[in-house]
C-alpha atoms as a PDB file:
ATOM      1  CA  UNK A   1      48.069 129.663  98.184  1.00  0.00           C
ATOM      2  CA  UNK A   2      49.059 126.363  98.254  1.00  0.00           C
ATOM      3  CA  UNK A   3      46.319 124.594  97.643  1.00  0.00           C
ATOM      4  CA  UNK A   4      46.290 126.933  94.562  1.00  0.00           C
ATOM      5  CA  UNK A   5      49.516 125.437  93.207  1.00  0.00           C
ATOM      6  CA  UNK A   6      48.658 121.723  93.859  1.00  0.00           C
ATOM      7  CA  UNK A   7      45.208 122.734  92.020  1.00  0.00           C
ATOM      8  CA  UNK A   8      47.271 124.557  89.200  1.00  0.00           C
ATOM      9  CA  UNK A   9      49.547 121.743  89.241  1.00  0.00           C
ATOM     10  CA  UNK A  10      46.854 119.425  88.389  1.00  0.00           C
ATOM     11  CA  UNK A  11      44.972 120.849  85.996  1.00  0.00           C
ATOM     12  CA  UNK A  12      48.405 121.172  83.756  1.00  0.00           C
ATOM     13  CA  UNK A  13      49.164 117.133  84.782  1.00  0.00           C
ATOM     14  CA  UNK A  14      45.508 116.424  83.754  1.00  0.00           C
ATOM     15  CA  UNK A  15      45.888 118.360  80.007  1.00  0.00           C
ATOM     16  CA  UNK A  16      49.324 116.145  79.708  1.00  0.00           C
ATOM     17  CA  UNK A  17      47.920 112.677  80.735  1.00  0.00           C
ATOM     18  CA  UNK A  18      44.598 113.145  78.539  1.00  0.00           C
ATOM     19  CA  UNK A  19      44.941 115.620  75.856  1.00  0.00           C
ATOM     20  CA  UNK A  20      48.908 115.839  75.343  1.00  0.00           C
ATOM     21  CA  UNK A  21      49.679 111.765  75.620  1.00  0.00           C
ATOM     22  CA  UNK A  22      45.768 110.492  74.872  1.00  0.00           C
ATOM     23  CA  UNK A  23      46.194 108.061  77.914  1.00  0.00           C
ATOM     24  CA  UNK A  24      42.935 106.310  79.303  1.00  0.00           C
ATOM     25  CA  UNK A  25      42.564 105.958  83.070  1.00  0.00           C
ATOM     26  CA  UNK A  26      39.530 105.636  85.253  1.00  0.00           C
ATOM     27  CA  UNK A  27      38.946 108.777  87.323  1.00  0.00           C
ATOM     28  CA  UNK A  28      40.287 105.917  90.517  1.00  0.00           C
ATOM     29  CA  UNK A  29      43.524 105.154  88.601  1.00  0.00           C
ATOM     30  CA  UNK A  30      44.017 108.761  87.923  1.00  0.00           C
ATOM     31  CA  UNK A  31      43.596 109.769  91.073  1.00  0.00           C
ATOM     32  CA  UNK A  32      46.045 107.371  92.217  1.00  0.00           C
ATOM     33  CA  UNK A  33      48.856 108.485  89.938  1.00  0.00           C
ATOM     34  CA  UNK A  34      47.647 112.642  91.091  1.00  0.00           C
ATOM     35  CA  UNK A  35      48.783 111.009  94.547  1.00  0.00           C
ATOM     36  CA  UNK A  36      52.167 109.975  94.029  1.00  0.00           C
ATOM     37  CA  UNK A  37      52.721 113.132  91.700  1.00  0.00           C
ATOM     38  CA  UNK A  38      51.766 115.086  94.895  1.00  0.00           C
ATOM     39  CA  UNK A  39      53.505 113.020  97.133  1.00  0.00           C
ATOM     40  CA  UNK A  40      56.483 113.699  94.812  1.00  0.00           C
ATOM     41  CA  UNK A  41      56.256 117.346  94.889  1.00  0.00           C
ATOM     42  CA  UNK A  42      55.897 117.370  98.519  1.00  0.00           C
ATOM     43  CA  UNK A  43      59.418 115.463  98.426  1.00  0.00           C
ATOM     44  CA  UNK A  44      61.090 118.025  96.096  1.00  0.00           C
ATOM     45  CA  UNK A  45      60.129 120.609  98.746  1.00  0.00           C
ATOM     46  CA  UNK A  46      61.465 118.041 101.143  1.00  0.00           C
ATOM     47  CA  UNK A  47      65.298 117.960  99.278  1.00  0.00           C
ATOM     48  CA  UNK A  48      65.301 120.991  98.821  1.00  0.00           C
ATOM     49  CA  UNK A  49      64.271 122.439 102.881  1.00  0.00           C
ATOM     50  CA  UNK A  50      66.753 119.586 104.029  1.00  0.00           C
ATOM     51  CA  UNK A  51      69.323 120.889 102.121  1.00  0.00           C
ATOM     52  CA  UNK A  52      68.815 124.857 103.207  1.00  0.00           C
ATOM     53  CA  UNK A  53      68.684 123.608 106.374  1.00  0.00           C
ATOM     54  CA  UNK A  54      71.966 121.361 106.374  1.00  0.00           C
ATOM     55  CA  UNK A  55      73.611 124.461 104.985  1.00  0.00           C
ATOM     56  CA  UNK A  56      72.248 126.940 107.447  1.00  0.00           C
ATOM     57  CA  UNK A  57      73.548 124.828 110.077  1.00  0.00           C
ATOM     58  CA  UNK A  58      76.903 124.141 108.404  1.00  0.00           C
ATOM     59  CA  UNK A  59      77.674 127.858 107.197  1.00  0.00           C
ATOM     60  CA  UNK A  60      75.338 129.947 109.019  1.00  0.00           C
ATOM     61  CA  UNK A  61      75.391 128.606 112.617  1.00  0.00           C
ATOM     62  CA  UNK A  62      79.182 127.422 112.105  1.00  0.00           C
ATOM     63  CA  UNK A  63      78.304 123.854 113.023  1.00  0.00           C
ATOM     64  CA  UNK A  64      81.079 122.945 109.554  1.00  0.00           C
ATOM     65  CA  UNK A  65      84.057 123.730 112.618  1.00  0.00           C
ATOM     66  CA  UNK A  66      83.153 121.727 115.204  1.00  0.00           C
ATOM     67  CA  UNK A  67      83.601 117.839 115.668  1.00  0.00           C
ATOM     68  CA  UNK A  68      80.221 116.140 113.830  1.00  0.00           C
ATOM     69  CA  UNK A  69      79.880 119.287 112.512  1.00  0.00           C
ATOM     70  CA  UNK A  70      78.675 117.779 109.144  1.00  0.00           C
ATOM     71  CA  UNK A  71      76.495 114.825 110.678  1.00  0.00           C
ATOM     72  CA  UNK A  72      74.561 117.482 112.648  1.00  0.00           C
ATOM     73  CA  UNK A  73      74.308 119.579 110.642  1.00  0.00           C
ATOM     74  CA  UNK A  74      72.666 116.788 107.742  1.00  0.00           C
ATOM     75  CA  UNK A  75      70.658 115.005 110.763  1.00  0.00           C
ATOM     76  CA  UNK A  76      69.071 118.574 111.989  1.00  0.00           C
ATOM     77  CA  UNK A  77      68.160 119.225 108.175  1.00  0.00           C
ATOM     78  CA  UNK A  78      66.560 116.054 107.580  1.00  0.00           C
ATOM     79  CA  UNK A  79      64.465 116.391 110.763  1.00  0.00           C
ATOM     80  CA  UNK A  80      62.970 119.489 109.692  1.00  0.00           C
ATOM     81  CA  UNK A  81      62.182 118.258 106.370  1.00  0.00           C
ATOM     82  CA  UNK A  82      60.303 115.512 107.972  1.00  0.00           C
ATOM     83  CA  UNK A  83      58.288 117.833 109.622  1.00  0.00           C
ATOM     84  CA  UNK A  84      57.660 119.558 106.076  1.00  0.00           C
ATOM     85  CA  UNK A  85      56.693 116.238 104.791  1.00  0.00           C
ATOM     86  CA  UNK A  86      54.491 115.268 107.404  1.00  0.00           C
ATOM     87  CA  UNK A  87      52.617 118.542 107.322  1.00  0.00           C
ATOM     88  CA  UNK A  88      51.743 118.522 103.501  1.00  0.00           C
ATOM     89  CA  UNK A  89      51.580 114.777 103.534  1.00  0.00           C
ATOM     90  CA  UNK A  90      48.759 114.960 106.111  1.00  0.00           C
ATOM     91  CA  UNK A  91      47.018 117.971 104.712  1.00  0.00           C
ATOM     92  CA  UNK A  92      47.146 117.507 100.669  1.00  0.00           C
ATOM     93  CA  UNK A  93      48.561 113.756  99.657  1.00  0.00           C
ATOM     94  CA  UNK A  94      47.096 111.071 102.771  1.00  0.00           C
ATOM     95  CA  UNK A  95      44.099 113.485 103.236  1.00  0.00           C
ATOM     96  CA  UNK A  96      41.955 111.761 106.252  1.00  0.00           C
ATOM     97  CA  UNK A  97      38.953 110.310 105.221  1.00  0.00           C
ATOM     98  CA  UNK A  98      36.185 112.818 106.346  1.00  0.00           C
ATOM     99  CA  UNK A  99      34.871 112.473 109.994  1.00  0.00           C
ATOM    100  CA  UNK A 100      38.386 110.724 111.101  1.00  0.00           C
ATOM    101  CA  UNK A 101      40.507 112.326 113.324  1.00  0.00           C
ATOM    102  CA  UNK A 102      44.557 111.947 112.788  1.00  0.00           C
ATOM    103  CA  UNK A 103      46.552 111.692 116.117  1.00  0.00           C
ATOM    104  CA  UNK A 104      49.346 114.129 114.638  1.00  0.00           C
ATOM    105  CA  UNK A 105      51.797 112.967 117.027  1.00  0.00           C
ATOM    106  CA  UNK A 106      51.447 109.560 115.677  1.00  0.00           C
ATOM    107  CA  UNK A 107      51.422 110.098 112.172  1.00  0.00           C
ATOM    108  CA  UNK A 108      54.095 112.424 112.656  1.00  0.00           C
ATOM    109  CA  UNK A 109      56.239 109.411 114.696  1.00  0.00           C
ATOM    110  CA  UNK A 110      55.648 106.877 111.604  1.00  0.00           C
ATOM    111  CA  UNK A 111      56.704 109.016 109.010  1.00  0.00           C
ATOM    112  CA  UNK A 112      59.768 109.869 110.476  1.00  0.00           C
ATOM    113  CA  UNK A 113      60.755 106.354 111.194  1.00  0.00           C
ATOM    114  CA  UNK A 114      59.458 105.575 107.626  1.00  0.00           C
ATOM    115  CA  UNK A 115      62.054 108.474 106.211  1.00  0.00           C
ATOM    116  CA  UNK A 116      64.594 107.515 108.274  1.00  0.00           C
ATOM    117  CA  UNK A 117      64.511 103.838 107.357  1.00  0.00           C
ATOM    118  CA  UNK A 118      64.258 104.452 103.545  1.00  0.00           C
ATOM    119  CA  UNK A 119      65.780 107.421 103.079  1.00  0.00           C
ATOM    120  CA  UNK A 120      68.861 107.015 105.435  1.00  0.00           C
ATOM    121  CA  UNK A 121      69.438 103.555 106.415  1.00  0.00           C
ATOM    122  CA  UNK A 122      68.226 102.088 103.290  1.00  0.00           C
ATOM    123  CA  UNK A 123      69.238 104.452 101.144  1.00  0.00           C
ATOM    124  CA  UNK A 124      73.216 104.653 102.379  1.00  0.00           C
ATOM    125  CA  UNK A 125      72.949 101.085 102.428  1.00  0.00           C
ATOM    126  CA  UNK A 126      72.017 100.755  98.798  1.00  0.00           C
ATOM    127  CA  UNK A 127      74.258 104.079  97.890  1.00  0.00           C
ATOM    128  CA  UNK A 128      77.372 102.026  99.453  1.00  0.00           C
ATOM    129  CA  UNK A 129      76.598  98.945  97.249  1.00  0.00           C
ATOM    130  CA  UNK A 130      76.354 100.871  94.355  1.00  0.00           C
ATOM    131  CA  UNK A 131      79.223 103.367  94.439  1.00  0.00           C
ATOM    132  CA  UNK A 132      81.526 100.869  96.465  1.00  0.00           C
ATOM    133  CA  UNK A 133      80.333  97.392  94.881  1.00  0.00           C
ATOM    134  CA  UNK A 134      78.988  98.254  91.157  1.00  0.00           C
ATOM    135  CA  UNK A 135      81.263 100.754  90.513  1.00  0.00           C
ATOM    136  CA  UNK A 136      78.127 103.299  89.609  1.00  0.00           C
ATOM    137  CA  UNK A 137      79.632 106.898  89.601  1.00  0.00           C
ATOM    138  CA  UNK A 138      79.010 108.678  93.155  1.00  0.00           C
ATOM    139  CA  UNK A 139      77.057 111.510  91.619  1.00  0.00           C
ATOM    140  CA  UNK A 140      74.981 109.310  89.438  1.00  0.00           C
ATOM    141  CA  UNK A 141      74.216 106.930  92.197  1.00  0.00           C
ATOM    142  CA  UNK A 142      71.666 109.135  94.172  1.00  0.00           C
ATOM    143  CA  UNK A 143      69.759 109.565  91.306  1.00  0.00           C
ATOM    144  CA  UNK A 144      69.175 106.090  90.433  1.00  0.00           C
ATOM    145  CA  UNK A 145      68.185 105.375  94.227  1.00  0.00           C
ATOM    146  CA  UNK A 146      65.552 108.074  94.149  1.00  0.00           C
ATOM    147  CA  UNK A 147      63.655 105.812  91.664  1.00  0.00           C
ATOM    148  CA  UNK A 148      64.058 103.038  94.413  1.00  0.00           C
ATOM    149  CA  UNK A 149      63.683 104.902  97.476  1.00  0.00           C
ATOM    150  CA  UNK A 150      60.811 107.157  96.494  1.00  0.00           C
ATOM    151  CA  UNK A 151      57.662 104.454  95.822  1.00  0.00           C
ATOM    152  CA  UNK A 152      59.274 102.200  99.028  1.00  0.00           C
ATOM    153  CA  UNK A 153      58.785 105.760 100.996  1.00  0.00           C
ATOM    154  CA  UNK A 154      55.373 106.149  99.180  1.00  0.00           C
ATOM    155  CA  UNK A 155      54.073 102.691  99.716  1.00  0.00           C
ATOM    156  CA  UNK A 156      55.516 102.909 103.595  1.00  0.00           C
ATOM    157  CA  UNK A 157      53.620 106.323 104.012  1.00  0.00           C
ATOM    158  CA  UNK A 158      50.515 105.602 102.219  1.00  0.00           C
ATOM    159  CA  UNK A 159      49.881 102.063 103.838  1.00  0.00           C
ATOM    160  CA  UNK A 160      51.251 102.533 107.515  1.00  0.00           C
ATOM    161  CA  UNK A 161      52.039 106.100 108.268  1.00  0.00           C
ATOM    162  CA  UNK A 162      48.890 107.802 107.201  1.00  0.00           C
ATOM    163  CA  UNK A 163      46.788 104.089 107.362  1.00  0.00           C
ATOM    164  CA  UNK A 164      43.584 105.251 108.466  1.00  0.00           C
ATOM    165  CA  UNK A 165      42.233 102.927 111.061  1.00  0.00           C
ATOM    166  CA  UNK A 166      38.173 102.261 110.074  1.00  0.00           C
ATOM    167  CA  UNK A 167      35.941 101.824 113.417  1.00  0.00           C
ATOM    168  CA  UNK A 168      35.706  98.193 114.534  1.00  0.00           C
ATOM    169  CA  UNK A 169      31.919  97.232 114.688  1.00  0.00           C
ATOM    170  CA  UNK A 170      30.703  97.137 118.409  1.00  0.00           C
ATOM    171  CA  UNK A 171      30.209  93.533 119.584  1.00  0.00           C
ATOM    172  CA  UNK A 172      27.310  93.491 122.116  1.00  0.00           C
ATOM    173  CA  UNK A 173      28.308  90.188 123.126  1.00  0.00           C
ATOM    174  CA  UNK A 174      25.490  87.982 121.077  1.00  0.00           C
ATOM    175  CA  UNK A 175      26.828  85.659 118.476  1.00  0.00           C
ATOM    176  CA  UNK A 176      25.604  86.749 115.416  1.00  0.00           C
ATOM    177  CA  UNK A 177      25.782  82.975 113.811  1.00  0.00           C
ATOM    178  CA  UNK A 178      23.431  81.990 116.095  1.00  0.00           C
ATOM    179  CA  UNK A 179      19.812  81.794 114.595  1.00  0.00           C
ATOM    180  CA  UNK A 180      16.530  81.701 117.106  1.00  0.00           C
END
């Protein structure tokens, strides 16, 4: 069903790219861009489970009375839209290159780091600064920062969390500079 939509997905993002705004891209550049568009899809699902989450914690379990009620509550709903984004990450955007196998444990440890550094500790950083600094209003704020936050998550993802690491060749212990 999924796989449905991001195919669905594409096929409408293809007709815009080439027929709708005539661009020109190599079938590698395109498929490039088709990444980050998935990889930003799989973070609007991410908002928006982290947000049902934070509220089902707040409202539904009650955690909204009790003393960190509000940091739990937003801590317990970004966890489980990590595990969201790692899932879909590793299965549709940072597929595995064919005959590798992923340790999920691993993969799943990186991201998490990787979203907590950029999108909590970078991006409060960055959301102080501008609200408390710049004056930018504290609505608009977040909204600028997810044109920052989202390619340094990307690029953090693509490049470390999901890095695929190729087989070293075997050394059999001869120097292969040597001639006979």
């Amino acid at each position: 069903m999924i796989f449905m939509f991001f195919d669905f997905l594409e096929k409408i993002f293809r007709f815009f790219v080439y027929k709708v705004f005539r661009l020109k891209f190599s079938e590698e550049q395109y498929a490039k861009i088709w990444q980050f568009v998935m990889y930003a899809t799989v973070g609007l699902s991410n908002t928006v489970v982290s947000y049902v989450f934070y509220i089902f914690f707040l409202k539904v379990v009650g955690l909204e009375k009790v003393r960190f009620g509000l940091e739990t509550s937003n801590f317990l709903g970004f966890s489980i839209s990590v595990v969201n984004a790692c899932y879909w990450s590793n299965k549709y955007v940072f597929k595995a290159e064919e005959g590798v196998k992923r340790s999920w444990w691993k993969v799943f440890i990186k991201t998490y780091v990787a979203y907590a550094l950029f999108g909590l500790v970078i991006h409060t950083a960055l959301l102080k600064l501008f609200v408390e600094k710049w004056g930018i209003a504290n609505w608009l704020a977040p909204i600028i920062l997810l044109f920052i936050i989202t390619p340094l998550n990307f690029i953090a993802n693509k490049f470390w969390a999901y890095k695929d690491k190729k087989e070293e060749p075997v050394c059999d212990g001869e120097d292969s500079t040597q001639q006979a």
